[in-house]
C-alpha atoms as a PDB file:
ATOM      1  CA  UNK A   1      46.359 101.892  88.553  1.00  0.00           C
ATOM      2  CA  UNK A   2      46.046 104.990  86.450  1.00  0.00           C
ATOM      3  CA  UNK A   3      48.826 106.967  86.540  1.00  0.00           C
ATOM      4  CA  UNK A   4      52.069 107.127  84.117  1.00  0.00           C
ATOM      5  CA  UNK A   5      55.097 106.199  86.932  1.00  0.00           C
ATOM      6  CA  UNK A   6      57.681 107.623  84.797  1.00  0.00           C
ATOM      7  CA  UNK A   7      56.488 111.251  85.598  1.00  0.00           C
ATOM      8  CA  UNK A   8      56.946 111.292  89.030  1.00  0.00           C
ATOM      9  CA  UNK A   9      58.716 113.476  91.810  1.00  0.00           C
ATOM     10  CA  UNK A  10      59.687 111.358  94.352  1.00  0.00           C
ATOM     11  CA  UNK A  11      60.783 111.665  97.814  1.00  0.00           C
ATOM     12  CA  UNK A  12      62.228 109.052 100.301  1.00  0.00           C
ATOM     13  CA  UNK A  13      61.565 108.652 104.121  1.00  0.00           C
ATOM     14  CA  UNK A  14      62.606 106.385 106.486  1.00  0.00           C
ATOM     15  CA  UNK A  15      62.900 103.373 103.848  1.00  0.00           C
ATOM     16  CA  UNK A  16      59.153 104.532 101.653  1.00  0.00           C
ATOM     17  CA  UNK A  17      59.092 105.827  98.827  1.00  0.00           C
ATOM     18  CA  UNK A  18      56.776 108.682  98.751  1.00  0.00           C
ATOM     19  CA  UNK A  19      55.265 109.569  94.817  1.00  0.00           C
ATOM     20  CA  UNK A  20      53.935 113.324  94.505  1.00  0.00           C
ATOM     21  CA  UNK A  21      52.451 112.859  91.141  1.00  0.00           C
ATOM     22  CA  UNK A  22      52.589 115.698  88.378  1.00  0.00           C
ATOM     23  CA  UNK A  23      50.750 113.945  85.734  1.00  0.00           C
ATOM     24  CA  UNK A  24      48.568 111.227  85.214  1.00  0.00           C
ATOM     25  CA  UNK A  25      47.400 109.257  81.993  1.00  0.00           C
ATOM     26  CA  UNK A  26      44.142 109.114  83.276  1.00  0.00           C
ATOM     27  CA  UNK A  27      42.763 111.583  86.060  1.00  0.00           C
ATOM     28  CA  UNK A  28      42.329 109.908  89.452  1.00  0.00           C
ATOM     29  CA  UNK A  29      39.569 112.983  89.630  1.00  0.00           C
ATOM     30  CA  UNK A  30      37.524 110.562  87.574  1.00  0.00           C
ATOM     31  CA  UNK A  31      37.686 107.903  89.230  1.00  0.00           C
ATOM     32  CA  UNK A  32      35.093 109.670  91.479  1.00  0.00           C
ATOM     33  CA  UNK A  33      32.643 109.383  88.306  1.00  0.00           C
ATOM     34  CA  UNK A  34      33.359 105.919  87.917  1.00  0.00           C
ATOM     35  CA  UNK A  35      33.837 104.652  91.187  1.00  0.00           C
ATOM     36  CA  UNK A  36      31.496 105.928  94.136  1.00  0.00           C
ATOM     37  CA  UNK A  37      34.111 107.828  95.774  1.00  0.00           C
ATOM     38  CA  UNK A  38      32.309 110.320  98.757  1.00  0.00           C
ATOM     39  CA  UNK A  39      31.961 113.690  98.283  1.00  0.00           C
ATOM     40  CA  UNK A  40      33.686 114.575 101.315  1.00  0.00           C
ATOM     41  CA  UNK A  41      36.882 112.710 100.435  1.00  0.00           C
ATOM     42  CA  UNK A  42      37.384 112.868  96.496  1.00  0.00           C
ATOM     43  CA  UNK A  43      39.937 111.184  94.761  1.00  0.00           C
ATOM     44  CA  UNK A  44      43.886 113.005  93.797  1.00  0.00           C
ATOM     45  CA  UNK A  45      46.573 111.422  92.920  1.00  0.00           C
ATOM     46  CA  UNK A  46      48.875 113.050  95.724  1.00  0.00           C
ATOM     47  CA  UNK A  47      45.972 112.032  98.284  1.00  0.00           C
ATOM     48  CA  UNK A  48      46.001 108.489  97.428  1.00  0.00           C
ATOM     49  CA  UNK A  49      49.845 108.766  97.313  1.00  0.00           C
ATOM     50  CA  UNK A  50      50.196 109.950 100.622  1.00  0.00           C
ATOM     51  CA  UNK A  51      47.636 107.397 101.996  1.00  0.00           C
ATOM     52  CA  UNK A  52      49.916 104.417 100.080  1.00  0.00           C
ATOM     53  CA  UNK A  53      53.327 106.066 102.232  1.00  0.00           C
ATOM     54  CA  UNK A  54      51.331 106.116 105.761  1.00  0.00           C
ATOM     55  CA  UNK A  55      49.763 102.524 105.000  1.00  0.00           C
ATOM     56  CA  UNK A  56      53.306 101.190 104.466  1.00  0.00           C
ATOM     57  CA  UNK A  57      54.524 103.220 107.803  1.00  0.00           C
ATOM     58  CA  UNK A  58      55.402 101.178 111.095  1.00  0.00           C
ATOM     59  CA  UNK A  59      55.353 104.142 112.485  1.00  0.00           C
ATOM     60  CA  UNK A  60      51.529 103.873 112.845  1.00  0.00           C
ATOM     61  CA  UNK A  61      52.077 101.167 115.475  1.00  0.00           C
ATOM     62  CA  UNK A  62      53.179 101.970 119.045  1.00  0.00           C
ATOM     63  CA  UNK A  63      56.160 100.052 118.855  1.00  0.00           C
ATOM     64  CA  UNK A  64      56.796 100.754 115.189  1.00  0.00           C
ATOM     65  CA  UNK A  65      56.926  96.762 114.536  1.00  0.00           C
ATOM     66  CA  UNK A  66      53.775  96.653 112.018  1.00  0.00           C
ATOM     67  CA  UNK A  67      52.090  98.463 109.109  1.00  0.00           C
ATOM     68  CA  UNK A  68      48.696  98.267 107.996  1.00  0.00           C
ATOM     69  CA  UNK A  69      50.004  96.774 105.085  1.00  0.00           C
ATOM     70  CA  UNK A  70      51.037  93.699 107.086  1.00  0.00           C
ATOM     71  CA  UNK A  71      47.642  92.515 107.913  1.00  0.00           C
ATOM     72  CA  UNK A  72      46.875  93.367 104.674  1.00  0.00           C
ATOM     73  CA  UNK A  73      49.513  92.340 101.833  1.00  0.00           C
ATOM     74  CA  UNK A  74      49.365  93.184  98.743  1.00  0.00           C
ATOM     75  CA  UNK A  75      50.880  90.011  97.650  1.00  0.00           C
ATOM     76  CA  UNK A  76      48.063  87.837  99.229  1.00  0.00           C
ATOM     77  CA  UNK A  77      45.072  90.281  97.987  1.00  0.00           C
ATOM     78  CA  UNK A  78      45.422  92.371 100.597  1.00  0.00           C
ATOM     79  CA  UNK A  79      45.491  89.374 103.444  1.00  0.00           C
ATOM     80  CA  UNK A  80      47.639  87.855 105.733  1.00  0.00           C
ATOM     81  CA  UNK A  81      46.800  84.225 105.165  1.00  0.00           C
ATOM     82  CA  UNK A  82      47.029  84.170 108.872  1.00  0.00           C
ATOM     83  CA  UNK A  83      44.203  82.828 110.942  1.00  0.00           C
ATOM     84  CA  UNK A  84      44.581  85.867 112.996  1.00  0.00           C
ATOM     85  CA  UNK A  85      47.042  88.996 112.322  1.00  0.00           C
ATOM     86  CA  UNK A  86      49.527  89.833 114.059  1.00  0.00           C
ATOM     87  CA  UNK A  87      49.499  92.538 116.733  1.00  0.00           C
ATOM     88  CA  UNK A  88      52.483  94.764 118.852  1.00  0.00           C
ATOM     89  CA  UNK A  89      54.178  92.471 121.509  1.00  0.00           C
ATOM     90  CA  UNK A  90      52.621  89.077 120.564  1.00  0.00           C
ATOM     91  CA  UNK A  91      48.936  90.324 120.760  1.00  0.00           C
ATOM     92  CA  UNK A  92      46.315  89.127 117.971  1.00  0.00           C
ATOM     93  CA  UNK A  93      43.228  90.034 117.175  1.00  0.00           C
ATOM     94  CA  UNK A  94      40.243  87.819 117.229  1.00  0.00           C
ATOM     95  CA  UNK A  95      39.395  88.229 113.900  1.00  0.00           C
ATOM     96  CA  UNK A  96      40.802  86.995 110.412  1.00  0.00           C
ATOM     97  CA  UNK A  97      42.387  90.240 108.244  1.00  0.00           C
ATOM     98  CA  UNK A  98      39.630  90.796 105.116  1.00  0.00           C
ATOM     99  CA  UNK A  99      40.891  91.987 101.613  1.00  0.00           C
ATOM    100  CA  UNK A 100      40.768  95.784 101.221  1.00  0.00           C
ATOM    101  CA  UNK A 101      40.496  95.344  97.356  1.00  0.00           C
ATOM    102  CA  UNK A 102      37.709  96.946  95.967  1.00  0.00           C
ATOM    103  CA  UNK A 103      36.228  98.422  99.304  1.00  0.00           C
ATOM    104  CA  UNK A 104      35.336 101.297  97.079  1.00  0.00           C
ATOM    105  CA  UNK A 105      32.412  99.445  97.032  1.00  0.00           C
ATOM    106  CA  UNK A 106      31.726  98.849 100.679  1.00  0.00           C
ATOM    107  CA  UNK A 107      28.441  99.843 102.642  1.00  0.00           C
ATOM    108  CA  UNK A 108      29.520  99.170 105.874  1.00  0.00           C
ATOM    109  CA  UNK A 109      32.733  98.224 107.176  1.00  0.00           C
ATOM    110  CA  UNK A 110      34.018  95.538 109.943  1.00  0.00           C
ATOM    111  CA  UNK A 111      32.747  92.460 110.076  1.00  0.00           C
ATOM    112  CA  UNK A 112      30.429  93.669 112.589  1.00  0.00           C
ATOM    113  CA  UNK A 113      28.545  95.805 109.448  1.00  0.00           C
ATOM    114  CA  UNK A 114      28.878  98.525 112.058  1.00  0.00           C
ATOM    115  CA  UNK A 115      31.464 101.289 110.832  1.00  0.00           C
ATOM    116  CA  UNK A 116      29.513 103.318 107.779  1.00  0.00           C
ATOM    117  CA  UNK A 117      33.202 104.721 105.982  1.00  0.00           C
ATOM    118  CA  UNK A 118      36.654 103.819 105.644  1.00  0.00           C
ATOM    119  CA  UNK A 119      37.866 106.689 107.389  1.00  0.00           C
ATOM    120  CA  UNK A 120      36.101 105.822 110.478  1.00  0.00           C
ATOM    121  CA  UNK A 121      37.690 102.541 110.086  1.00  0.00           C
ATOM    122  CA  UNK A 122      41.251 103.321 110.052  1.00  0.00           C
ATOM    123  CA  UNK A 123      41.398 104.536 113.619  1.00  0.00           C
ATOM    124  CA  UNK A 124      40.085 101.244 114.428  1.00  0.00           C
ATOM    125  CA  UNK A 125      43.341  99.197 113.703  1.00  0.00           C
ATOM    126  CA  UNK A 126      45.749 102.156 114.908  1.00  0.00           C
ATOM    127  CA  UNK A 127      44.017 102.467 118.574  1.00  0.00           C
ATOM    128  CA  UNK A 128      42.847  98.688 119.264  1.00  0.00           C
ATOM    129  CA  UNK A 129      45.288  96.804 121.787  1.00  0.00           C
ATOM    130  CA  UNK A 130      45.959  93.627 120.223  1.00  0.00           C
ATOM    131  CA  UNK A 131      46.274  95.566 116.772  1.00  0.00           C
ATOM    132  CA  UNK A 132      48.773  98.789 116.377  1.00  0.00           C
ATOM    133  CA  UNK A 133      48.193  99.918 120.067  1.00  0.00           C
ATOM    134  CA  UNK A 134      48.605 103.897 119.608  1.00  0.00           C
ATOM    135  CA  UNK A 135      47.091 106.395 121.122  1.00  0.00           C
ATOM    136  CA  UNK A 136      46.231 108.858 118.709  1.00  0.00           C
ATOM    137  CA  UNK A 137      47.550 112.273 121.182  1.00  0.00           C
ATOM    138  CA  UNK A 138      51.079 110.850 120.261  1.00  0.00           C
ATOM    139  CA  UNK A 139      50.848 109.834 116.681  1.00  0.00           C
ATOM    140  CA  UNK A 140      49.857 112.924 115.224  1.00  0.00           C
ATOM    141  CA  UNK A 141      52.526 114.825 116.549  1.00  0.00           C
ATOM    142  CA  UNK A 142      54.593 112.149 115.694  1.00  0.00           C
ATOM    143  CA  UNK A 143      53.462 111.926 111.707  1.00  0.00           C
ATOM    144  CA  UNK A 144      53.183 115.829 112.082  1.00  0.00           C
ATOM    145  CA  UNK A 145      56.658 116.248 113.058  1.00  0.00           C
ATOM    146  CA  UNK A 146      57.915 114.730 109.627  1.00  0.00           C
ATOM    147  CA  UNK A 147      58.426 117.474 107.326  1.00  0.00           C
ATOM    148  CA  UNK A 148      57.186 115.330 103.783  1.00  0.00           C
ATOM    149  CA  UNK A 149      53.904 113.963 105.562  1.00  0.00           C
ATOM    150  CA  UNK A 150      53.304 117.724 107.028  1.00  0.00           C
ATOM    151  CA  UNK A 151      53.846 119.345 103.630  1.00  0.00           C
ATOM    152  CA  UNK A 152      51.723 116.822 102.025  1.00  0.00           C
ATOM    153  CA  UNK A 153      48.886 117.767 104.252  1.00  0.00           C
ATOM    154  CA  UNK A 154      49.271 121.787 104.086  1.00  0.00           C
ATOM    155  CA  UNK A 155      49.704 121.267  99.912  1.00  0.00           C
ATOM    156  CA  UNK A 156      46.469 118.482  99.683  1.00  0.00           C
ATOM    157  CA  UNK A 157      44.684 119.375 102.315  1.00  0.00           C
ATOM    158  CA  UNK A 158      45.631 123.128 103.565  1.00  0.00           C
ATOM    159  CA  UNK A 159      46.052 122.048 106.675  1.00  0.00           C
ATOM    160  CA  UNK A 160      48.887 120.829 109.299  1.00  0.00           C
ATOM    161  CA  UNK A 161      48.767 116.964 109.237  1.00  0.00           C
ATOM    162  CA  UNK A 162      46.149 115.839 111.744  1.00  0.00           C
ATOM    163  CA  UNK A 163      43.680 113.165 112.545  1.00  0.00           C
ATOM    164  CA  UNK A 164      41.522 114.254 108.917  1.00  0.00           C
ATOM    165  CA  UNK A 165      44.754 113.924 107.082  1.00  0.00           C
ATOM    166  CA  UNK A 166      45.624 110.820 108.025  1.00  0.00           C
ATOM    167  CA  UNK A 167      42.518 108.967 107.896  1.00  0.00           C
ATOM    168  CA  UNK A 168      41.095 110.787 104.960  1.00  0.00           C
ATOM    169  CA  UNK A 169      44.456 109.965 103.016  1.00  0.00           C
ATOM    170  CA  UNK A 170      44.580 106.477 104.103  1.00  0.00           C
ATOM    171  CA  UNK A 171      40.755 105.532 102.718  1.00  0.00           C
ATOM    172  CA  UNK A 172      41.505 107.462  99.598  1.00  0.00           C
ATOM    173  CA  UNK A 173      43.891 105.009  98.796  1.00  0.00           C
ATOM    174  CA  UNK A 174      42.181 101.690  99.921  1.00  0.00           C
ATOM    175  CA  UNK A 175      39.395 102.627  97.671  1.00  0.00           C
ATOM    176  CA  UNK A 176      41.595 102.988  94.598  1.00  0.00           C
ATOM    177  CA  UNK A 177      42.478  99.566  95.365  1.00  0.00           C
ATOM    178  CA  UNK A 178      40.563  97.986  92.735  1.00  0.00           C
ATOM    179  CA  UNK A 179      40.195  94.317  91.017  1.00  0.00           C
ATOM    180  CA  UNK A 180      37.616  93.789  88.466  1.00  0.00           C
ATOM    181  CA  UNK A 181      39.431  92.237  85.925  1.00  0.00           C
ATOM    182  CA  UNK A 182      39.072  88.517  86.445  1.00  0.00           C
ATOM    183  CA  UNK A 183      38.768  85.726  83.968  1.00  0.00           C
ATOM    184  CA  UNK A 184      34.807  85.733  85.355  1.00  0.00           C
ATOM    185  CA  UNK A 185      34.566  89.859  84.542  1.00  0.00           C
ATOM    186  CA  UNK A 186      36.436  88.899  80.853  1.00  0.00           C
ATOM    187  CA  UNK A 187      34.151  86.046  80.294  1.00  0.00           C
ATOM    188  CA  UNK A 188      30.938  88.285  81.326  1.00  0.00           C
ATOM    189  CA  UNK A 189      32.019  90.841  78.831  1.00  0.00           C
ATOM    190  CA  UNK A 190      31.856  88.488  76.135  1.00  0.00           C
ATOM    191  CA  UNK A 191      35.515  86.723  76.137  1.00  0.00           C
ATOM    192  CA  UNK A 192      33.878  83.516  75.999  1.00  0.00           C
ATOM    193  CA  UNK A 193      36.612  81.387  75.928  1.00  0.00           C
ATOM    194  CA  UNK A 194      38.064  83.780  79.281  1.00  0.00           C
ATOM    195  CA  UNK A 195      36.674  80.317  80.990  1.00  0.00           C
ATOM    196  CA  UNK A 196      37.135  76.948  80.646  1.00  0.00           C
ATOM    197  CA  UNK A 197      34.147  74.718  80.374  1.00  0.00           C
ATOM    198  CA  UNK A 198      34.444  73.290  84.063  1.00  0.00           C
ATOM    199  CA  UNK A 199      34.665  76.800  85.778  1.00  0.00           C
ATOM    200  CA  UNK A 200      31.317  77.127  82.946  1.00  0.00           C
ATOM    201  CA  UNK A 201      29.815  74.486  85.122  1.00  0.00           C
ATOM    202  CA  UNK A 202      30.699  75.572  87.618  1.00  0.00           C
ATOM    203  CA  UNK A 203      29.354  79.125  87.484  1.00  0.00           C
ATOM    204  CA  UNK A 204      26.302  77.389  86.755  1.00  0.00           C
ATOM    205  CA  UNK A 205      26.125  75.385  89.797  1.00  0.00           C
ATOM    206  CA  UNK A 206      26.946  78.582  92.169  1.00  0.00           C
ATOM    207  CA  UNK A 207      24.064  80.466  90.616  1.00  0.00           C
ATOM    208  CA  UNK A 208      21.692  77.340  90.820  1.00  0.00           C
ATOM    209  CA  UNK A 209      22.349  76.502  94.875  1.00  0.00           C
ATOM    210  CA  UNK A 210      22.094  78.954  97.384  1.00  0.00           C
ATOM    211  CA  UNK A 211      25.687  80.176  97.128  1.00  0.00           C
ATOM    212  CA  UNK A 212      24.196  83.639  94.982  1.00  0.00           C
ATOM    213  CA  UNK A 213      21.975  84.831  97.859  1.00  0.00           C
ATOM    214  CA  UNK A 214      24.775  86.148  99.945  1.00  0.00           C
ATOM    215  CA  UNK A 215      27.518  86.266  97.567  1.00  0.00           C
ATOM    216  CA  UNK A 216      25.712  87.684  94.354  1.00  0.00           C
ATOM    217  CA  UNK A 217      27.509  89.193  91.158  1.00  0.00           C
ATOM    218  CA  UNK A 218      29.160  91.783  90.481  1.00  0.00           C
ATOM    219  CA  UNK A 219      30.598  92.220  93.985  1.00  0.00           C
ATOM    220  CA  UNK A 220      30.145  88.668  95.063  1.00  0.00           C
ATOM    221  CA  UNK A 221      28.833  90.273  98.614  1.00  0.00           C
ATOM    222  CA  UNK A 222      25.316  91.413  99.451  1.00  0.00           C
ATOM    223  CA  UNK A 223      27.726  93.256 101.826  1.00  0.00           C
ATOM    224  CA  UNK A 224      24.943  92.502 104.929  1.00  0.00           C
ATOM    225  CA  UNK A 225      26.018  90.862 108.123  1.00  0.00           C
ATOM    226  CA  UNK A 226      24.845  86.691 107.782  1.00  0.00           C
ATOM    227  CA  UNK A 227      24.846  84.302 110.593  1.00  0.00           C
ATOM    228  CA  UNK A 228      26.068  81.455 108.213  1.00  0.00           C
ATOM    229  CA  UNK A 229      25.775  78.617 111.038  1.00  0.00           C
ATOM    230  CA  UNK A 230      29.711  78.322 111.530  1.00  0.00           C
ATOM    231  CA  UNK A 231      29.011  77.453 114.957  1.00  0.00           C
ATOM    232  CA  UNK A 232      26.591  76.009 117.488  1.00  0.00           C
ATOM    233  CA  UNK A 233      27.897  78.292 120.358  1.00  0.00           C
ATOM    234  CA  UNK A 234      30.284  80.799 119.248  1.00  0.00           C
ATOM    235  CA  UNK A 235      31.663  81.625 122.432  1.00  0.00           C
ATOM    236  CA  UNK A 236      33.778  85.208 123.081  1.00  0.00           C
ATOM    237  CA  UNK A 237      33.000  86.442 119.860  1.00  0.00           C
ATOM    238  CA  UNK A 238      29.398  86.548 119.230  1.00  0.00           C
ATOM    239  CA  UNK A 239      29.863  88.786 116.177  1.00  0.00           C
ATOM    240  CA  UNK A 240      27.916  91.602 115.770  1.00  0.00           C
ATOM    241  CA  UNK A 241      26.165  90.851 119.294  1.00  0.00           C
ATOM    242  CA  UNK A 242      28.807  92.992 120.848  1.00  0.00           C
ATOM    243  CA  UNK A 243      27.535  96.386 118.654  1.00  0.00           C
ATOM    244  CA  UNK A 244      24.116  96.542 120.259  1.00  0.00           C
ATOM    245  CA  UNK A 245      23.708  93.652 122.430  1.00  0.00           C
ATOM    246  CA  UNK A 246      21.058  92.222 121.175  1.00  0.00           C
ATOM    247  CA  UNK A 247      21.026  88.183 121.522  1.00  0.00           C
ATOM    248  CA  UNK A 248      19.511  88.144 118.078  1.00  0.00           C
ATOM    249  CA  UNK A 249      22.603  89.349 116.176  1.00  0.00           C
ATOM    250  CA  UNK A 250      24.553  86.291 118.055  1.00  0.00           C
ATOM    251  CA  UNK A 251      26.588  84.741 115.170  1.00  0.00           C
ATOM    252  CA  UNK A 252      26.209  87.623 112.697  1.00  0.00           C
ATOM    253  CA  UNK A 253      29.195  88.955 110.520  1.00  0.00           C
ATOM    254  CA  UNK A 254      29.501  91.016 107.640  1.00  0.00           C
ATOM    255  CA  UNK A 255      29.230  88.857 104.039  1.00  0.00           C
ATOM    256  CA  UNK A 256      32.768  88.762 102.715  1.00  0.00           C
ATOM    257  CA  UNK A 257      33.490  89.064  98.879  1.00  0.00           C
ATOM    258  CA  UNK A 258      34.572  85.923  96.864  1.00  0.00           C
ATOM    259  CA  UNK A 259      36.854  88.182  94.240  1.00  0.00           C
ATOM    260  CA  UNK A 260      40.478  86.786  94.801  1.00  0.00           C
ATOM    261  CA  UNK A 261      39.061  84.146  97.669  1.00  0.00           C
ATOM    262  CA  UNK A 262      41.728  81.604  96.099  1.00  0.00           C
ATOM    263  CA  UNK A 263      44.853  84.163  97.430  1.00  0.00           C
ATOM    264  CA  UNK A 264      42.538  85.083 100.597  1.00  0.00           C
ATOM    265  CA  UNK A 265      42.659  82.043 102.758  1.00  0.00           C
ATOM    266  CA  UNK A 266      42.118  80.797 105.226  1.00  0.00           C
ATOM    267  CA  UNK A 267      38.348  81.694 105.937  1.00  0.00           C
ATOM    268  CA  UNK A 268      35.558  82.468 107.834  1.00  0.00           C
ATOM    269  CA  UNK A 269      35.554  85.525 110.558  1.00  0.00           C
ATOM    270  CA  UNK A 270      38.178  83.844 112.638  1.00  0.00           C
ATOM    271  CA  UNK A 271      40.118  81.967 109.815  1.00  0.00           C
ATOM    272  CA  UNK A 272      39.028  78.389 111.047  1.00  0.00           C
ATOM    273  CA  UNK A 273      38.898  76.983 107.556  1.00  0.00           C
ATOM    274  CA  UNK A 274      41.456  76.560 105.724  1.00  0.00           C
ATOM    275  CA  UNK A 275      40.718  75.402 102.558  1.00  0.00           C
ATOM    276  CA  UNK A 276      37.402  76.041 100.033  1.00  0.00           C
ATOM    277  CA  UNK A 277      36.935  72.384 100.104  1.00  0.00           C
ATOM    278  CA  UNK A 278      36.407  72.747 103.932  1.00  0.00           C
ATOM    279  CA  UNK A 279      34.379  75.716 103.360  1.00  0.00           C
ATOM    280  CA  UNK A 280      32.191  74.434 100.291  1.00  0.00           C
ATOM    281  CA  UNK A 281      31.494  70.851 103.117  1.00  0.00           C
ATOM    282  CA  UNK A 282      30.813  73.385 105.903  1.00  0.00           C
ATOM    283  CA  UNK A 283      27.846  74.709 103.375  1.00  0.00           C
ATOM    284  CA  UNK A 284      26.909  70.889 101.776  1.00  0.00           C
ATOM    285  CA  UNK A 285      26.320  69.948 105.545  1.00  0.00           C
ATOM    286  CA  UNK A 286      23.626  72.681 105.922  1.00  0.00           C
ATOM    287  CA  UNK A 287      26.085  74.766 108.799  1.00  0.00           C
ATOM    288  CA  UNK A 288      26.002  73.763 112.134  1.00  0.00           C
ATOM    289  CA  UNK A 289      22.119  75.108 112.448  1.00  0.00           C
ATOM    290  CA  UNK A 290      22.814  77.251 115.094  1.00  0.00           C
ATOM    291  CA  UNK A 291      20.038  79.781 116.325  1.00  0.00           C
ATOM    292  CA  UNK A 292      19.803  82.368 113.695  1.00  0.00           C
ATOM    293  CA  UNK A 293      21.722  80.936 110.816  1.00  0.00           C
ATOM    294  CA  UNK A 294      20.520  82.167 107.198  1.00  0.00           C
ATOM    295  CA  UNK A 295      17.317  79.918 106.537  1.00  0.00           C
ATOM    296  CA  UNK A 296      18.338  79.190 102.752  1.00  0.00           C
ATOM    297  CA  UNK A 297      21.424  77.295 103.716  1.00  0.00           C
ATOM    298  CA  UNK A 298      20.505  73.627 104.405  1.00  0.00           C
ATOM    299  CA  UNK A 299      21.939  70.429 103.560  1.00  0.00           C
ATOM    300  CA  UNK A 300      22.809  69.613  99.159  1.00  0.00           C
ATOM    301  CA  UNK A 301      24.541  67.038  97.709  1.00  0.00           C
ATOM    302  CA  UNK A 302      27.765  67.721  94.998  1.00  0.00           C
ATOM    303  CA  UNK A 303      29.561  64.527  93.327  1.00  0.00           C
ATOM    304  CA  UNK A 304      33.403  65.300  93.339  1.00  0.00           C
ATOM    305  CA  UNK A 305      33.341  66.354  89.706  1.00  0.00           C
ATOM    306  CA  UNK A 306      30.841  69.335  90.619  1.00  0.00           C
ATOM    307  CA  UNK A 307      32.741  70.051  93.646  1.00  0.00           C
ATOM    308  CA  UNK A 308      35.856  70.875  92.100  1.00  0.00           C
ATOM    309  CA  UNK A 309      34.136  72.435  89.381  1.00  0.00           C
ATOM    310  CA  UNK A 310      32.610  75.086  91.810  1.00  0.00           C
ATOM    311  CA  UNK A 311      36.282  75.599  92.834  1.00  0.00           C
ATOM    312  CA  UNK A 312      37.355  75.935  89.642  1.00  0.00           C
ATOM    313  CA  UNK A 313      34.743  78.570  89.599  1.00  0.00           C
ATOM    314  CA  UNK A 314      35.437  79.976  92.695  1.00  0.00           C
ATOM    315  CA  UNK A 315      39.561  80.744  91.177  1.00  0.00           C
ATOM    316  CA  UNK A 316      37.983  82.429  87.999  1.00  0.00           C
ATOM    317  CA  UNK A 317      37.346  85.315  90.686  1.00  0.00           C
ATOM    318  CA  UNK A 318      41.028  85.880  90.716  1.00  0.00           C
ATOM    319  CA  UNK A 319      42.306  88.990  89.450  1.00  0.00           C
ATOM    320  CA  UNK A 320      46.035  90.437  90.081  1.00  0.00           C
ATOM    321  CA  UNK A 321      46.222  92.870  87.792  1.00  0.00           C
ATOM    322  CA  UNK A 322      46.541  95.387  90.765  1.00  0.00           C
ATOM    323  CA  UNK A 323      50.144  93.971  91.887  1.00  0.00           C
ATOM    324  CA  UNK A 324      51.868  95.761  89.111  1.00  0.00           C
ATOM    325  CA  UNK A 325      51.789  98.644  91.167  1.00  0.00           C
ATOM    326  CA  UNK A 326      53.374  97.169  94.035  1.00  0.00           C
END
């Protein structure tokens, strides 16, 4: 990240380890001038601190059995590698757990392109059913009743903990989760030898099929919901259908990034694929054609050479530089 660990004050709670920072080698205040960070929720160091403690929390789930951080592990990008996550008392989710790295960058959030801001999204997760299952009239007394979290909030905020604190602390510190440091970013920067000549080619062949018109550089995202034909009927969950009801957004889910899609599977909405040789035949095959689907994906031809040299490709999105802070 940014800051020097070895100046820290630290507190424990519960198991966390909770970092006020005093000092920083490079001011998390500027990563709102590099990073488009809202206005109404800049960056600090404690802020982003606090929002790391409360994402590790079980508390945030009614029966204090999950975090957000285990739908979304650092180890696997920010993933579960689960088809679906895990919710309180057996429950899942229908939908697969997307990585939270680099959703500084994020227009809309959901994969129903619905939520416009992080902090409206983490009261989704908390409240849903099959998710953390809390009602919020009890959590905030809860978090408020623990003396670090509600000192936190009167020092950062200058007020008691509440609804603002929590959700404002938690986005502050998903969008300083950032990963833009792959062999592909080296290699664009002029490390030419950053890639090897197959992941070359197969740059090449991603930018000359249609894979670029939803997944275009630098974010690999056009960050739109796509209907990418992953189904003829897609039966309970109609994607972003259920926002408006309106038949023609049956099928349509927000575009997810390819950074770190090696460490992200398995794929698609509802984590039906399992492999990016499943996914990159899903895409040869021209999708499933169902009503809707994006018009420039139709049916191409790879040999097995090019196909593994668009996975190849596909790994030189990988960066992990961001687990040295976990």
């Amino acid at each position: 990240m940014y800051y020097n660990k070895s100046v820290i004050k630290s507190y424990y709670l519960g198991g966390i380890l909770i970092c006020w920072l005093l000092y920083s080698c490079e001011s998390p205040e500027d990563l709102s001038k590099e990073y488009p960070f809202p206005s109404d929720n800049p960056p600090s160091a404690q802020k982003i601190e606090l929002g790391r403690a409360l994402f590790f929390d079980k508390r945030l789930s009614r029966d204090e059995s999950i975090a957000c951080a285990d739908c979304h592990n650092p180890k696997y990008a920010f993933t579960d590698r689960k088809m679906v996550s895990d919710g309180i008392e057996g429950k899942h989710p229908e939908r697969n757990a997307p990585t939270l790295l680099n959703s500084v960058f994020l227009q809309t959030v959901m994969f129903d392109a619905h939520l416009k801001t992080l902090e409206l999204q983490v009261l989704v997760p908390i409240q849903e059913p099959t998710e953390m299952g809390h009602n919020m009239k009890v959590l905030i007394p809860k978090l408020k009743s623990v003396s670090v979290y509600q000192h936190a909030a009167k020092k950062i905020f200058n007020r008691d903990f509440d609804a603002w604190v929590l959700t404002r602390s938690i986005a502050a510190f998903e969008r300083s989760l950032i990963s833009l440091n792959s062999p592909y970013d080296r290699y664009i920067k002029g490390r030419k030898n950053a890639l090897t000549s197959d992941q070359i080619a197969g740059m090449k062949l991603f930018n000359s099929l249609y894979c670029s018109t939803c997944h275009p550089a630098p974010y690999f995202t056009n960050f739109k919901a796509e209907n990418n034909g992953l189904y003829q009927d897609y039966g309970s969950d109609k994607g972003r259908f259920r926002i408006n009801l309106d038949s023609a957004d049956i099928g349509f889910f927000k575009t997810p990034t390819l950074r770190n899609i090696a460490l992200t599977y398995p794929y698609m909405h509802d984590g039906s694929l399992t492999t990016l040789d499943q996914v990159i035949d899903h895409y040869i095959a021209g999708g499933k054609h169902s009503k809707g689907q994006h018009p420039s994906i139709k049916p191409f031809q790879l040999t097995k050479m090019e196909k593994m040299q668009l996975i190849l490709f596909l790994g030189a999105l990988t960066d992990t530089s961001y687990l040295k802070n976990f």
